[in-house]
PDB file of N, CA and C in Angstrom:
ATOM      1  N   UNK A   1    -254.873 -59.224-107.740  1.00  0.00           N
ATOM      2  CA  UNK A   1    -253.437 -59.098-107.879  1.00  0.00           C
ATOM      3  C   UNK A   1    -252.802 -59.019-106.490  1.00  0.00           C
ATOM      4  N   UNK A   2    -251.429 -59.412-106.562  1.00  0.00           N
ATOM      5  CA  UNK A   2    -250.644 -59.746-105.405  1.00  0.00           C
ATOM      6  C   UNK A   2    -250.462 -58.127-104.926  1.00  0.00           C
ATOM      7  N   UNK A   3    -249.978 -58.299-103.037  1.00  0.00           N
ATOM      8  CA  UNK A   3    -249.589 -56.640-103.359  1.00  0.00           C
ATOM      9  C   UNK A   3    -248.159 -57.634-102.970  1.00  0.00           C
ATOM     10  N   UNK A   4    -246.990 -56.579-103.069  1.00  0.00           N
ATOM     11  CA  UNK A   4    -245.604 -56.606-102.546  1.00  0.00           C
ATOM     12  C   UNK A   4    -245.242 -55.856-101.455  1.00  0.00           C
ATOM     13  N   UNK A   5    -245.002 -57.084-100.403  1.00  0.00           N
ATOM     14  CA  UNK A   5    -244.616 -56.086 -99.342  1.00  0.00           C
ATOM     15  C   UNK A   5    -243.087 -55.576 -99.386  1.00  0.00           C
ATOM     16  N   UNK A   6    -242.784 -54.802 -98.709  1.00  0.00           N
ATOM     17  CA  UNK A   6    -241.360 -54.610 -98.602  1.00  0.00           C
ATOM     18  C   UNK A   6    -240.486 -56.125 -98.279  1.00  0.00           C
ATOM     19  N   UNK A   7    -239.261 -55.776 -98.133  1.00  0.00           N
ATOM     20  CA  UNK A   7    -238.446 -57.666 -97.895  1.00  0.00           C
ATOM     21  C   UNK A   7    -238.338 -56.989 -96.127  1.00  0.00           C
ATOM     22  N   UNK A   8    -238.128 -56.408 -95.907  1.00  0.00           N
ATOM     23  CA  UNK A   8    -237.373 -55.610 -94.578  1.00  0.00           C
ATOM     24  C   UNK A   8    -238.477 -54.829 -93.539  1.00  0.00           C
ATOM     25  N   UNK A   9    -238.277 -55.821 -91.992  1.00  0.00           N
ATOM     26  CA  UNK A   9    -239.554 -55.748 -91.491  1.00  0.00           C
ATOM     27  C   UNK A   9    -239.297 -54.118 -91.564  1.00  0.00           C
ATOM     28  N   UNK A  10    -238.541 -53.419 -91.143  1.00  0.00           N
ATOM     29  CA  UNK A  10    -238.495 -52.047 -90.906  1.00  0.00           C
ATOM     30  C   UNK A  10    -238.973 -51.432 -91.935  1.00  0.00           C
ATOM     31  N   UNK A  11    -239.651 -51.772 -93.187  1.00  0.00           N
ATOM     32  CA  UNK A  11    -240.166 -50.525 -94.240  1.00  0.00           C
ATOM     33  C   UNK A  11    -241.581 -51.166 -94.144  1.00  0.00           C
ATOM     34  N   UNK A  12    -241.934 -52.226 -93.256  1.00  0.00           N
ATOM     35  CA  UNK A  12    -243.652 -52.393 -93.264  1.00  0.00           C
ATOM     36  C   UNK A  12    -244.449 -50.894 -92.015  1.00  0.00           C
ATOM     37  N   UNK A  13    -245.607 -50.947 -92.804  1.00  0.00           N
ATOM     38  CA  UNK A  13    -246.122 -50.167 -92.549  1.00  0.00           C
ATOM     39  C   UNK A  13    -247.597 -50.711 -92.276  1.00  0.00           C
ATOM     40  N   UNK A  14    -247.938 -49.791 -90.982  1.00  0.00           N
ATOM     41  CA  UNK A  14    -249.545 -49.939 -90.817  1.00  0.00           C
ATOM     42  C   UNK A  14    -250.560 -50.275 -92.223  1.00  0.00           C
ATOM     43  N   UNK A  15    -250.169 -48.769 -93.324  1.00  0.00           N
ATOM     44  CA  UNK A  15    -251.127 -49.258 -94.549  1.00  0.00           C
ATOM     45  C   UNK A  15    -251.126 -50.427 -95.062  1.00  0.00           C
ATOM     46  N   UNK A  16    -249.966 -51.333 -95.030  1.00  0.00           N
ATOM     47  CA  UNK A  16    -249.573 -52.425 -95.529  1.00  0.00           C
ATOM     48  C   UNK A  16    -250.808 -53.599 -95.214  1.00  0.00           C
ATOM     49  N   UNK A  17    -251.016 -53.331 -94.018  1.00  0.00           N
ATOM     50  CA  UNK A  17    -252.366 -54.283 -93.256  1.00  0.00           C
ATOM     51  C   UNK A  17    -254.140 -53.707 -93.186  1.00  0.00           C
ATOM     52  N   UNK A  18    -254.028 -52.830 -93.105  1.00  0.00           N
ATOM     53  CA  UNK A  18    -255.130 -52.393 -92.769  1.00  0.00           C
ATOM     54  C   UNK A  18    -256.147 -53.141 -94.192  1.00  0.00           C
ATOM     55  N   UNK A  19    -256.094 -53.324 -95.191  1.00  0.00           N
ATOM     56  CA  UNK A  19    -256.549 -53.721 -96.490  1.00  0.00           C
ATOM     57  C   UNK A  19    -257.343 -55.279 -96.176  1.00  0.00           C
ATOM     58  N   UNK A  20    -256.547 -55.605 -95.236  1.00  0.00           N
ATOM     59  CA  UNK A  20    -256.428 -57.108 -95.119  1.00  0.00           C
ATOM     60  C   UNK A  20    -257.515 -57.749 -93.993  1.00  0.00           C
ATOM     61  N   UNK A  21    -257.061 -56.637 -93.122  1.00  0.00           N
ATOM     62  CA  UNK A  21    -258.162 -57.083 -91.667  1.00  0.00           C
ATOM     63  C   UNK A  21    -259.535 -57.521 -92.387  1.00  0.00           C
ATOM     64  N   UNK A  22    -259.646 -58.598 -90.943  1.00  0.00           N
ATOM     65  CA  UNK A  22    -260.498 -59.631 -91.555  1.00  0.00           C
ATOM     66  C   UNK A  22    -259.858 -61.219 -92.266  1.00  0.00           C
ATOM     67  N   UNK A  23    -259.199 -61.434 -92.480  1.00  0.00           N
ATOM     68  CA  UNK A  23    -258.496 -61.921 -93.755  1.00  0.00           C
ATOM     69  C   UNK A  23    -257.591 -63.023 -92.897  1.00  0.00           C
ATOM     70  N   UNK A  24    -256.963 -64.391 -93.433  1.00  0.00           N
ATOM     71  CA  UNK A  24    -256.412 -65.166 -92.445  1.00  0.00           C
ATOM     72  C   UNK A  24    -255.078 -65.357 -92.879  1.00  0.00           C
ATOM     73  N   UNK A  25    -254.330 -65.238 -91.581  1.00  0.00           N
ATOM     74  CA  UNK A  25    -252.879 -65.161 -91.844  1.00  0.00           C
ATOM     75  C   UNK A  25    -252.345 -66.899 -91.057  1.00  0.00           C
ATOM     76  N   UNK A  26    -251.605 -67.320 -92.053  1.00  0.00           N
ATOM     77  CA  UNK A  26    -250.727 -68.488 -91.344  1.00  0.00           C
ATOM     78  C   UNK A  26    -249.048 -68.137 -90.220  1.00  0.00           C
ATOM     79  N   UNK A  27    -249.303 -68.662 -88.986  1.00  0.00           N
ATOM     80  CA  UNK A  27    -248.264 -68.652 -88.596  1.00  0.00           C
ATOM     81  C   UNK A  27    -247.404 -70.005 -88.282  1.00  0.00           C
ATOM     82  N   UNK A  28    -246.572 -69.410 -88.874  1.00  0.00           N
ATOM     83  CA  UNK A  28    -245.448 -70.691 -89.215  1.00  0.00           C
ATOM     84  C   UNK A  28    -244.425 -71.160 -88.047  1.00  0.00           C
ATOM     85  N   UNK A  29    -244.791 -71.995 -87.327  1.00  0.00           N
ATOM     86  CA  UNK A  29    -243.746 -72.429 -86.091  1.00  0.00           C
ATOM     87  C   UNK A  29    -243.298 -73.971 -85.939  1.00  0.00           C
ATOM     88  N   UNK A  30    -243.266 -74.353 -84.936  1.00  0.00           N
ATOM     89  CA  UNK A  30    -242.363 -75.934 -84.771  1.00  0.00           C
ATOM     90  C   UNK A  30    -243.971 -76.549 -84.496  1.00  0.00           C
ATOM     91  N   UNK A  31    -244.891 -76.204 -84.431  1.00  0.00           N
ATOM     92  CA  UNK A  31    -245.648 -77.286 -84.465  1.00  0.00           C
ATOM     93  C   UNK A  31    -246.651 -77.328 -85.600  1.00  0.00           C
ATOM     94  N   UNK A  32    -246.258 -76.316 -86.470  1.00  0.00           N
ATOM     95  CA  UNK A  32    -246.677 -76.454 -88.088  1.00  0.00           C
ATOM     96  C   UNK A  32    -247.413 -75.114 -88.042  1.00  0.00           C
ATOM     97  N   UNK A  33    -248.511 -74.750 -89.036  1.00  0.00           N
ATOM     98  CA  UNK A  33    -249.041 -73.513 -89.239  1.00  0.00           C
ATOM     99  C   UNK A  33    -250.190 -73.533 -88.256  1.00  0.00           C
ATOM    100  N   UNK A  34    -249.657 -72.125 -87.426  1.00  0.00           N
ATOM    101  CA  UNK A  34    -251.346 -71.918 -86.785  1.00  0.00           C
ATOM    102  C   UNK A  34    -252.133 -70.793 -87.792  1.00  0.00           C
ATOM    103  N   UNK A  35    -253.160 -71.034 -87.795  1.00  0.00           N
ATOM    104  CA  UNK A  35    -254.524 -69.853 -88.529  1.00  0.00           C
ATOM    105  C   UNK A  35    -254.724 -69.018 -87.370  1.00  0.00           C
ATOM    106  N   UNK A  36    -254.590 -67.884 -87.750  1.00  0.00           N
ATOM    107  CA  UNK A  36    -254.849 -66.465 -87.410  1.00  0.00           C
ATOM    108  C   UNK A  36    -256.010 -65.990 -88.025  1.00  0.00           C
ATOM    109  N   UNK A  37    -256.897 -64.856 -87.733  1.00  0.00           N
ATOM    110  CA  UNK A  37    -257.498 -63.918 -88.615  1.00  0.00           C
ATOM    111  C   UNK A  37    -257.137 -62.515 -87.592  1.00  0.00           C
ATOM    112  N   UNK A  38    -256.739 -61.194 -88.903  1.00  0.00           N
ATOM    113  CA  UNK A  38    -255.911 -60.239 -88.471  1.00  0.00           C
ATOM    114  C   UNK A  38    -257.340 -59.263 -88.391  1.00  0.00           C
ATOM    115  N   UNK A  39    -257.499 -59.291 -87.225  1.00  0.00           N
ATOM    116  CA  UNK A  39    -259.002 -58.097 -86.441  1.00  0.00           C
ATOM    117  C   UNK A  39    -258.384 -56.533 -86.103  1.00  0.00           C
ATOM    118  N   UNK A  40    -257.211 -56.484 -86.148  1.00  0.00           N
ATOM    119  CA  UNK A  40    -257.094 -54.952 -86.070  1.00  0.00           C
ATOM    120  C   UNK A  40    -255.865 -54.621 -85.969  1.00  0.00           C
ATOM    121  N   UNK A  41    -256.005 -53.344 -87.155  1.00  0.00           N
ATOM    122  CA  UNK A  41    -254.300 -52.693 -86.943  1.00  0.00           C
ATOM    123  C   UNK A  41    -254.167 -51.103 -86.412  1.00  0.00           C
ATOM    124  N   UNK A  42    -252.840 -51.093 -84.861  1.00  0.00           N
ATOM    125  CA  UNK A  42    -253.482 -50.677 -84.320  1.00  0.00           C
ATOM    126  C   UNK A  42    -251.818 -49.310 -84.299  1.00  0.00           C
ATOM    127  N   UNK A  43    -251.868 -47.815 -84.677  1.00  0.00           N
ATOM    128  CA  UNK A  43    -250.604 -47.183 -85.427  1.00  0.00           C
ATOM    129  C   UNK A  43    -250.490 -46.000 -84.165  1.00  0.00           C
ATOM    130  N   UNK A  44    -249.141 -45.865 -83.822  1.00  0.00           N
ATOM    131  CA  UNK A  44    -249.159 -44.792 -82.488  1.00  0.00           C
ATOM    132  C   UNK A  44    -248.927 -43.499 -83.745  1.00  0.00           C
ATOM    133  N   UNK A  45    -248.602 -42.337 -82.702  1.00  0.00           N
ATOM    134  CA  UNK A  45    -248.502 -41.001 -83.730  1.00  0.00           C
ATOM    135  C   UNK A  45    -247.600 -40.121 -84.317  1.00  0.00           C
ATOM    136  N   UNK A  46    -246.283 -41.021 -83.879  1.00  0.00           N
ATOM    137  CA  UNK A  46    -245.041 -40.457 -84.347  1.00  0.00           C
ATOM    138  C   UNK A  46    -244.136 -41.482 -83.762  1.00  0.00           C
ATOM    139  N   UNK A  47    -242.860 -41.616 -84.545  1.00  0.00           N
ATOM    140  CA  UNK A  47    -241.605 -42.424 -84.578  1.00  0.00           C
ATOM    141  C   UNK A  47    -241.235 -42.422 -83.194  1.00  0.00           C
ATOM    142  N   UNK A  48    -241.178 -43.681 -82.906  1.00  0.00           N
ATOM    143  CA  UNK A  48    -240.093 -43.607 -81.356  1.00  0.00           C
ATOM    144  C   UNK A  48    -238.634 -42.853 -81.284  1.00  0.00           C
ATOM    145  N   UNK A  49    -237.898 -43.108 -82.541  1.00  0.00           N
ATOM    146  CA  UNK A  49    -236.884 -42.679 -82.436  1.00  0.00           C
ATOM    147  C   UNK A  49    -236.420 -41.533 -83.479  1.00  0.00           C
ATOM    148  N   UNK A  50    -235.716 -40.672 -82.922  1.00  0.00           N
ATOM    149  CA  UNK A  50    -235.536 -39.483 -83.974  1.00  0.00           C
ATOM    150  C   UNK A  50    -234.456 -40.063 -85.046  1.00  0.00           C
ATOM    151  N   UNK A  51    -234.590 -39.395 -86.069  1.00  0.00           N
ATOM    152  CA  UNK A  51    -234.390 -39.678 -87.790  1.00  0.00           C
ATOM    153  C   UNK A  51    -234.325 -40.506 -88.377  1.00  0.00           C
ATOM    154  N   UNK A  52    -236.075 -41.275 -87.915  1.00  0.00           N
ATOM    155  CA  UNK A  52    -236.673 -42.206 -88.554  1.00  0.00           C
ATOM    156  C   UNK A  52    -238.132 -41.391 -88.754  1.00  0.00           C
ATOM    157  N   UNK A  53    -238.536 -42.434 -89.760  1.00  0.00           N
ATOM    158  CA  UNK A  53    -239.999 -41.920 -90.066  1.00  0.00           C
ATOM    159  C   UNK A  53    -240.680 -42.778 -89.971  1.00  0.00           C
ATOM    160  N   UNK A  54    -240.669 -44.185 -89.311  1.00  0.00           N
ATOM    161  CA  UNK A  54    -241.254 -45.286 -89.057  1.00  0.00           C
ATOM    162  C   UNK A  54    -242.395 -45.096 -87.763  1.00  0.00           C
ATOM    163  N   UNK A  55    -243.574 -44.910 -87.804  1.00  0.00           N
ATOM    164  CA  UNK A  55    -244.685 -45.083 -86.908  1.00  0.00           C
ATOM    165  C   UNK A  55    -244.885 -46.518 -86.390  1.00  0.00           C
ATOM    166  N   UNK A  56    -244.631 -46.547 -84.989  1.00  0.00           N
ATOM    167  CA  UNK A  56    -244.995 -47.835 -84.654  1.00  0.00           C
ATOM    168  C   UNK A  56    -246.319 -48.289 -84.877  1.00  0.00           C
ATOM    169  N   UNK A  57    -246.409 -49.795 -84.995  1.00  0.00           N
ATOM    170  CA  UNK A  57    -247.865 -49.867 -85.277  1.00  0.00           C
ATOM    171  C   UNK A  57    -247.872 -51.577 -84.439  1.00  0.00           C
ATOM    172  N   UNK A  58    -248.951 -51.986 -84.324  1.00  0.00           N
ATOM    173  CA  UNK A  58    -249.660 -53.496 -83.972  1.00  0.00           C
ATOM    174  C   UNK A  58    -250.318 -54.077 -84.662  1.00  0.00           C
ATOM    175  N   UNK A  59    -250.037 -55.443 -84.689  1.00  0.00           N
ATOM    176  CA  UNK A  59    -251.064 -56.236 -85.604  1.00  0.00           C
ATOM    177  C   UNK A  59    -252.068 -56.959 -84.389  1.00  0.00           C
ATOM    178  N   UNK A  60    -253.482 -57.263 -84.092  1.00  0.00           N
ATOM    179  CA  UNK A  60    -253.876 -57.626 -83.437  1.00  0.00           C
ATOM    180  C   UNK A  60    -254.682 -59.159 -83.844  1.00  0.00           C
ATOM    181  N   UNK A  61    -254.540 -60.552 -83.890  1.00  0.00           N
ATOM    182  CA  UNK A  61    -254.768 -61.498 -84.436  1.00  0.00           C
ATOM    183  C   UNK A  61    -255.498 -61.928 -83.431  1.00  0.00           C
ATOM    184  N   UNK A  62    -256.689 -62.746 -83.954  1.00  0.00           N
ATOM    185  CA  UNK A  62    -257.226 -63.962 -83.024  1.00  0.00           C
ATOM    186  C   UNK A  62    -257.385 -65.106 -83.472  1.00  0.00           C
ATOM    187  N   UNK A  63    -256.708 -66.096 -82.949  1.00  0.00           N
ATOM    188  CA  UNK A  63    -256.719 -67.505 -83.573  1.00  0.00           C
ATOM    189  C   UNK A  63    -257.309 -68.688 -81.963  1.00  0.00           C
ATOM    190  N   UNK A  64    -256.947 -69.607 -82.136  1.00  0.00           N
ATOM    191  CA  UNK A  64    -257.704 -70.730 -81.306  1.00  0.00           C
ATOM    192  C   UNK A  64    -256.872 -70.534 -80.283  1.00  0.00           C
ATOM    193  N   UNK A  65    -257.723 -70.995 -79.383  1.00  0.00           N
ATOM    194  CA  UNK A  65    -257.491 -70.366 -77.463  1.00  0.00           C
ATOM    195  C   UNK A  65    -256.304 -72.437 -77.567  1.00  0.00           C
ATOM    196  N   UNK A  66    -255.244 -71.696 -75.868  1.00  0.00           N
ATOM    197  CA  UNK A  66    -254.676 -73.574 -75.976  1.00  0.00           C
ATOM    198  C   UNK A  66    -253.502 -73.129 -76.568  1.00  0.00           C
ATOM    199  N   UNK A  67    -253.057 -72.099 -77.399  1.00  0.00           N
ATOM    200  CA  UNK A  67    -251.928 -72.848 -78.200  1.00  0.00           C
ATOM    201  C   UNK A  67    -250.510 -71.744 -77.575  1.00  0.00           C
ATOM    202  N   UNK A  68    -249.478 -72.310 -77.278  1.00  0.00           N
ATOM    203  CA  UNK A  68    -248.415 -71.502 -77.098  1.00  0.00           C
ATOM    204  C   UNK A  68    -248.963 -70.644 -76.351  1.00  0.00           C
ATOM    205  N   UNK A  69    -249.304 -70.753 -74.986  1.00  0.00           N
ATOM    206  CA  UNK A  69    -250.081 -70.263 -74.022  1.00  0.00           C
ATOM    207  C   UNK A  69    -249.364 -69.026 -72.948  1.00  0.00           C
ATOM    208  N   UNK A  70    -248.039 -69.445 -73.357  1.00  0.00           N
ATOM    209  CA  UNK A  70    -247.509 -68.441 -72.459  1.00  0.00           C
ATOM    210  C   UNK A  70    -245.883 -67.955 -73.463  1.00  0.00           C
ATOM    211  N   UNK A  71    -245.545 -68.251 -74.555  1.00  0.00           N
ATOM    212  CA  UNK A  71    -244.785 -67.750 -75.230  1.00  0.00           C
ATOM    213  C   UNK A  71    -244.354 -66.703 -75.667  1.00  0.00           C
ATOM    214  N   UNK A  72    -243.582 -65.918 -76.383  1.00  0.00           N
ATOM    215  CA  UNK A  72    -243.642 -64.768 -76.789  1.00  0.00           C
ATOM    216  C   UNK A  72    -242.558 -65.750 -77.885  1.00  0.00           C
ATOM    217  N   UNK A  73    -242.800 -65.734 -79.346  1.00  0.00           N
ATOM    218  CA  UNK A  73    -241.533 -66.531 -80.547  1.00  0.00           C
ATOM    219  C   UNK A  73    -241.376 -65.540 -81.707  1.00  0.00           C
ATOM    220  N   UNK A  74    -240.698 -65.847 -82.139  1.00  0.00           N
ATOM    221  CA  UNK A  74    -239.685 -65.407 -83.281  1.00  0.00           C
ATOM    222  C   UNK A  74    -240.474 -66.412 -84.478  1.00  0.00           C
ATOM    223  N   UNK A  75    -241.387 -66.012 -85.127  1.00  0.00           N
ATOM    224  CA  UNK A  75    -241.945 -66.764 -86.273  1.00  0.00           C
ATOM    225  C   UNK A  75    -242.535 -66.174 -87.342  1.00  0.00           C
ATOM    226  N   UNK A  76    -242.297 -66.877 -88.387  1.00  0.00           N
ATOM    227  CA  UNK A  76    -242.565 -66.514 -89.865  1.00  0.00           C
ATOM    228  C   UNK A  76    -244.285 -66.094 -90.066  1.00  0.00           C
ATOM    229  N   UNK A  77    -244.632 -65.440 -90.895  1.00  0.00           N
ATOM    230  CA  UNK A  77    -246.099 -65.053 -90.810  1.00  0.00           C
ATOM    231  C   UNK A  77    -246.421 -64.832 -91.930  1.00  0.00           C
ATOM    232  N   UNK A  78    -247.253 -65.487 -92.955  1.00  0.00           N
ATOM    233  CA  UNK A  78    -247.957 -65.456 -94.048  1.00  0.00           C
ATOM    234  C   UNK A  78    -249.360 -65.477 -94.406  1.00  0.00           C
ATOM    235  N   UNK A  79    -249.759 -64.628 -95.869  1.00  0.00           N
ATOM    236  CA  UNK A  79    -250.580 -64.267 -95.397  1.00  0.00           C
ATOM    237  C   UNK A  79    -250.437 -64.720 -97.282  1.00  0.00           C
ATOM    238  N   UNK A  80    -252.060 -65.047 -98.222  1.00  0.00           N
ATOM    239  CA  UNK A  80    -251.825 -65.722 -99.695  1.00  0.00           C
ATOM    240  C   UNK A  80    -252.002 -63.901-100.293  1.00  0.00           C
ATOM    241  N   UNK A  81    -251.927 -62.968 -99.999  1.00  0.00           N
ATOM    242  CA  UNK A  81    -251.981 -62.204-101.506  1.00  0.00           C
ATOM    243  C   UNK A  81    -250.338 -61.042-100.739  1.00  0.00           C
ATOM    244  N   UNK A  82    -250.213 -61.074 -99.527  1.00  0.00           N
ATOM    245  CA  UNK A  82    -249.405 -60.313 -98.781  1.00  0.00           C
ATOM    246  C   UNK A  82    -247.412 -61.122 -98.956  1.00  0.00           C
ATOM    247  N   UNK A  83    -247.920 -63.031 -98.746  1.00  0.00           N
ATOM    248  CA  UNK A  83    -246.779 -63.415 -99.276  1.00  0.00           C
ATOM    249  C   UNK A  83    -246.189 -63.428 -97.917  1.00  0.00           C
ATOM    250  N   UNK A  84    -244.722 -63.973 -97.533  1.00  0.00           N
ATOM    251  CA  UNK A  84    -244.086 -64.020 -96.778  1.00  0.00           C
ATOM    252  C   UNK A  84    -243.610 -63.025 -95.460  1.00  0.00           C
ATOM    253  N   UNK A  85    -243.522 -63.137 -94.207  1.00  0.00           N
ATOM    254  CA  UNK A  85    -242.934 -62.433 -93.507  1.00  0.00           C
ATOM    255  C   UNK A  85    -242.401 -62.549 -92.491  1.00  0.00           C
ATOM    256  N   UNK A  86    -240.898 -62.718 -92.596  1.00  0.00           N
ATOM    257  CA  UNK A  86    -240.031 -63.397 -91.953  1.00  0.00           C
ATOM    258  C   UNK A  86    -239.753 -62.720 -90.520  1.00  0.00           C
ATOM    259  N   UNK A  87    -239.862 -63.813 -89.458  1.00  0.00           N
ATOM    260  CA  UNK A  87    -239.130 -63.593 -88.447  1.00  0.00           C
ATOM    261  C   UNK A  87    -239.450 -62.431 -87.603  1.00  0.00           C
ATOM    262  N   UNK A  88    -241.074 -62.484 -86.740  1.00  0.00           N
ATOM    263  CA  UNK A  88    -242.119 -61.487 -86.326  1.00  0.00           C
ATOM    264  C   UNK A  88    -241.277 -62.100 -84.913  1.00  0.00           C
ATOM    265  N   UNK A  89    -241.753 -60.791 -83.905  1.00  0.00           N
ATOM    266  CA  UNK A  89    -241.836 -61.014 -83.253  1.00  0.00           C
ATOM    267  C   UNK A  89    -243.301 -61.135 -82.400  1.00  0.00           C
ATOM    268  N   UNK A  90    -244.049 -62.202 -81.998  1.00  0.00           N
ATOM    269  CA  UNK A  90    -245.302 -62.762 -82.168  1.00  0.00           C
ATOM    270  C   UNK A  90    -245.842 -63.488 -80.491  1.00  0.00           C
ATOM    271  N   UNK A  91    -246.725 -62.733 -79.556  1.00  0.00           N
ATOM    272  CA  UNK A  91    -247.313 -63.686 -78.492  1.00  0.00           C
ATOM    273  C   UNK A  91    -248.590 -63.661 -78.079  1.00  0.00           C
ATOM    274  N   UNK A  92    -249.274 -64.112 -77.486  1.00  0.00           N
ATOM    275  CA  UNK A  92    -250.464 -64.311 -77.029  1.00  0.00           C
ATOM    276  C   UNK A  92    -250.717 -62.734 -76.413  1.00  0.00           C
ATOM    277  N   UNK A  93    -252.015 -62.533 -76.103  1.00  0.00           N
ATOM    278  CA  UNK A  93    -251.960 -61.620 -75.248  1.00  0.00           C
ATOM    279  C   UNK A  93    -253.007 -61.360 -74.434  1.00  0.00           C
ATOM    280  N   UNK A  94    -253.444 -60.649 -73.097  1.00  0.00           N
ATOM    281  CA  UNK A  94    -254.336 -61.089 -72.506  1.00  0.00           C
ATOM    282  C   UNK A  94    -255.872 -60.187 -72.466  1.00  0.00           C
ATOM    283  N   UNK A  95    -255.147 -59.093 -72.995  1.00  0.00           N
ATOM    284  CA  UNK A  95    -256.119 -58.287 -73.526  1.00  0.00           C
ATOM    285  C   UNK A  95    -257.759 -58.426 -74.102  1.00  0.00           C
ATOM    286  N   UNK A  96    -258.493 -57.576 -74.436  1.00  0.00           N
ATOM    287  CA  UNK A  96    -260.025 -58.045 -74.640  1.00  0.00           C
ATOM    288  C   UNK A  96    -260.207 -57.730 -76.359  1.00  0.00           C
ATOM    289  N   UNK A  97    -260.645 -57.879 -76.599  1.00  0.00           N
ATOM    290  CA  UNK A  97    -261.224 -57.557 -77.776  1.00  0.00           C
ATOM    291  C   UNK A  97    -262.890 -57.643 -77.961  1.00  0.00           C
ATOM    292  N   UNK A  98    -263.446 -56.533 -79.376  1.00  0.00           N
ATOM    293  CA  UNK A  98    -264.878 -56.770 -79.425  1.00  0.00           C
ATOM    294  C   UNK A  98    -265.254 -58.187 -80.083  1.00  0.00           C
ATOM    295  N   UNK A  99    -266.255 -59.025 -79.440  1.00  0.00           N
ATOM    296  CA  UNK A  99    -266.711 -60.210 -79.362  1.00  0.00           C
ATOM    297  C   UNK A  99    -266.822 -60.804 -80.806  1.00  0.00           C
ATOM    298  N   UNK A 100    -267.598 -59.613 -81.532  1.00  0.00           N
ATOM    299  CA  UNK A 100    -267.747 -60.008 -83.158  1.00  0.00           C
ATOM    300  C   UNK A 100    -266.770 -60.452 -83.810  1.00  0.00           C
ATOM    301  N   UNK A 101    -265.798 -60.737 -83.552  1.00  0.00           N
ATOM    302  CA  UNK A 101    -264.223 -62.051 -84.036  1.00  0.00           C
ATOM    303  C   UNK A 101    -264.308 -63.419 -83.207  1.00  0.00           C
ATOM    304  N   UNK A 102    -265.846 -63.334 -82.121  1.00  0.00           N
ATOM    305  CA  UNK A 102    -265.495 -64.953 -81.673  1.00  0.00           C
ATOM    306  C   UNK A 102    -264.505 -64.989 -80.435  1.00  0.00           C
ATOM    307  N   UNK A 103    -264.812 -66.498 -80.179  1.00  0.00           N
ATOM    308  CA  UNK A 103    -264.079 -66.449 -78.992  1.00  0.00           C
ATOM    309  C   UNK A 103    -262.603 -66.951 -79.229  1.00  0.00           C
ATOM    310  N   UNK A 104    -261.582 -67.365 -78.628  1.00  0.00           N
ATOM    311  CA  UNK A 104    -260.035 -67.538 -78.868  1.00  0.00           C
ATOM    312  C   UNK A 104    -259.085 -66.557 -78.286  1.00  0.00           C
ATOM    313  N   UNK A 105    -257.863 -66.932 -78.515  1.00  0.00           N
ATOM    314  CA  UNK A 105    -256.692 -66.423 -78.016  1.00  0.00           C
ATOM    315  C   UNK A 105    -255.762 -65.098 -78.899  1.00  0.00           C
ATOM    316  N   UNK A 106    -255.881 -64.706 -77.845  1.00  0.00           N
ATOM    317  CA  UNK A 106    -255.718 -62.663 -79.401  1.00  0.00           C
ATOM    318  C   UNK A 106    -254.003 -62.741 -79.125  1.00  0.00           C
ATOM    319  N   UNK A 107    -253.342 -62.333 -80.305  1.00  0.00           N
ATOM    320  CA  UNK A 107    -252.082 -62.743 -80.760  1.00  0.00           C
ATOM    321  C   UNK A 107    -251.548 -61.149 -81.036  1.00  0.00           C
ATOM    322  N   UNK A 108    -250.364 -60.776 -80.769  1.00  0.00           N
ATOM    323  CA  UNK A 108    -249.905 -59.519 -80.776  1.00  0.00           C
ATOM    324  C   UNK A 108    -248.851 -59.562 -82.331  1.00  0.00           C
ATOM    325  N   UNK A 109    -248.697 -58.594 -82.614  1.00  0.00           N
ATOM    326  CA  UNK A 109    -247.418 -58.399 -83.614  1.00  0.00           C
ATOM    327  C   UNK A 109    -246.803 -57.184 -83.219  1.00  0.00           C
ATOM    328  N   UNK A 110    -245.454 -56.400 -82.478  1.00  0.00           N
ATOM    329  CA  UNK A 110    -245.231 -55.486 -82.310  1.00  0.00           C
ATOM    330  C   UNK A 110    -244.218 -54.812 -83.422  1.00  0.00           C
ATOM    331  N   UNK A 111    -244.638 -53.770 -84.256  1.00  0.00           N
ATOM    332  CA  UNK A 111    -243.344 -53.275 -85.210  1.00  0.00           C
ATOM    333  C   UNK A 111    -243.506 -51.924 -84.554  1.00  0.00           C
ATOM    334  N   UNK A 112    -241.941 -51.611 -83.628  1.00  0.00           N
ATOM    335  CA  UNK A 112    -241.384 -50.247 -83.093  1.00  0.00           C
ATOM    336  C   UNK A 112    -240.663 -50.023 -84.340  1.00  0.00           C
TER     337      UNK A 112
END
């Protein structure tokens, strides 16, 4: 069964992903869908801003090295049981990751 995410990036939540890691997400841009797989979600320990209850969190993706190499875009991100998610803010990043995801280009998602 499908889950439902919220419509509104601001009510996604770390739990929302963690289920999934592992799992391949499409990102949707001008040169058609790139494949992702989502290797780690990564949650700080309290709200940046007072009278919110929103925990920032990271999505950490690795998809094929080469692509949008120095970008940071505004793109749609789907995922088949998670469903639509409009308008991420989404870039490469230069960071390391553990090897067991392979080699490629590790992709950030930041929700403050």
């Amino acid at each position: 069964m499908a889950t439902v995410l919220p419509t509104s990036l601001f009510e996604l939540r770390a739990h929302h992903f963690r289920p999934v890691i592992g799992e391949t997400f499409y990102l949707e841009g001008p040169k058609g869908a790139l494949v992702l797989r989502l290797v780690d979600v990564h949650e700080g320990k309290e709200p940046l801003f007072s009278g919110t209850t929103r925990v920032p969190f990271t999505l950490d993706f690795m998809g094929p090295p080469g692509v949008y190499n120095d970008a940071h875009l505004m793109l749609n991100l789907r995922h088949p049981k998670l469903g639509l998610i409009e308008g991420v803010g989404v870039g490469p990043n230069l960071g390391t990751l553990d090897t067991r995801w392979g080699a490629g280009q590790l992709w950030t998602v930041v929700f403050n």
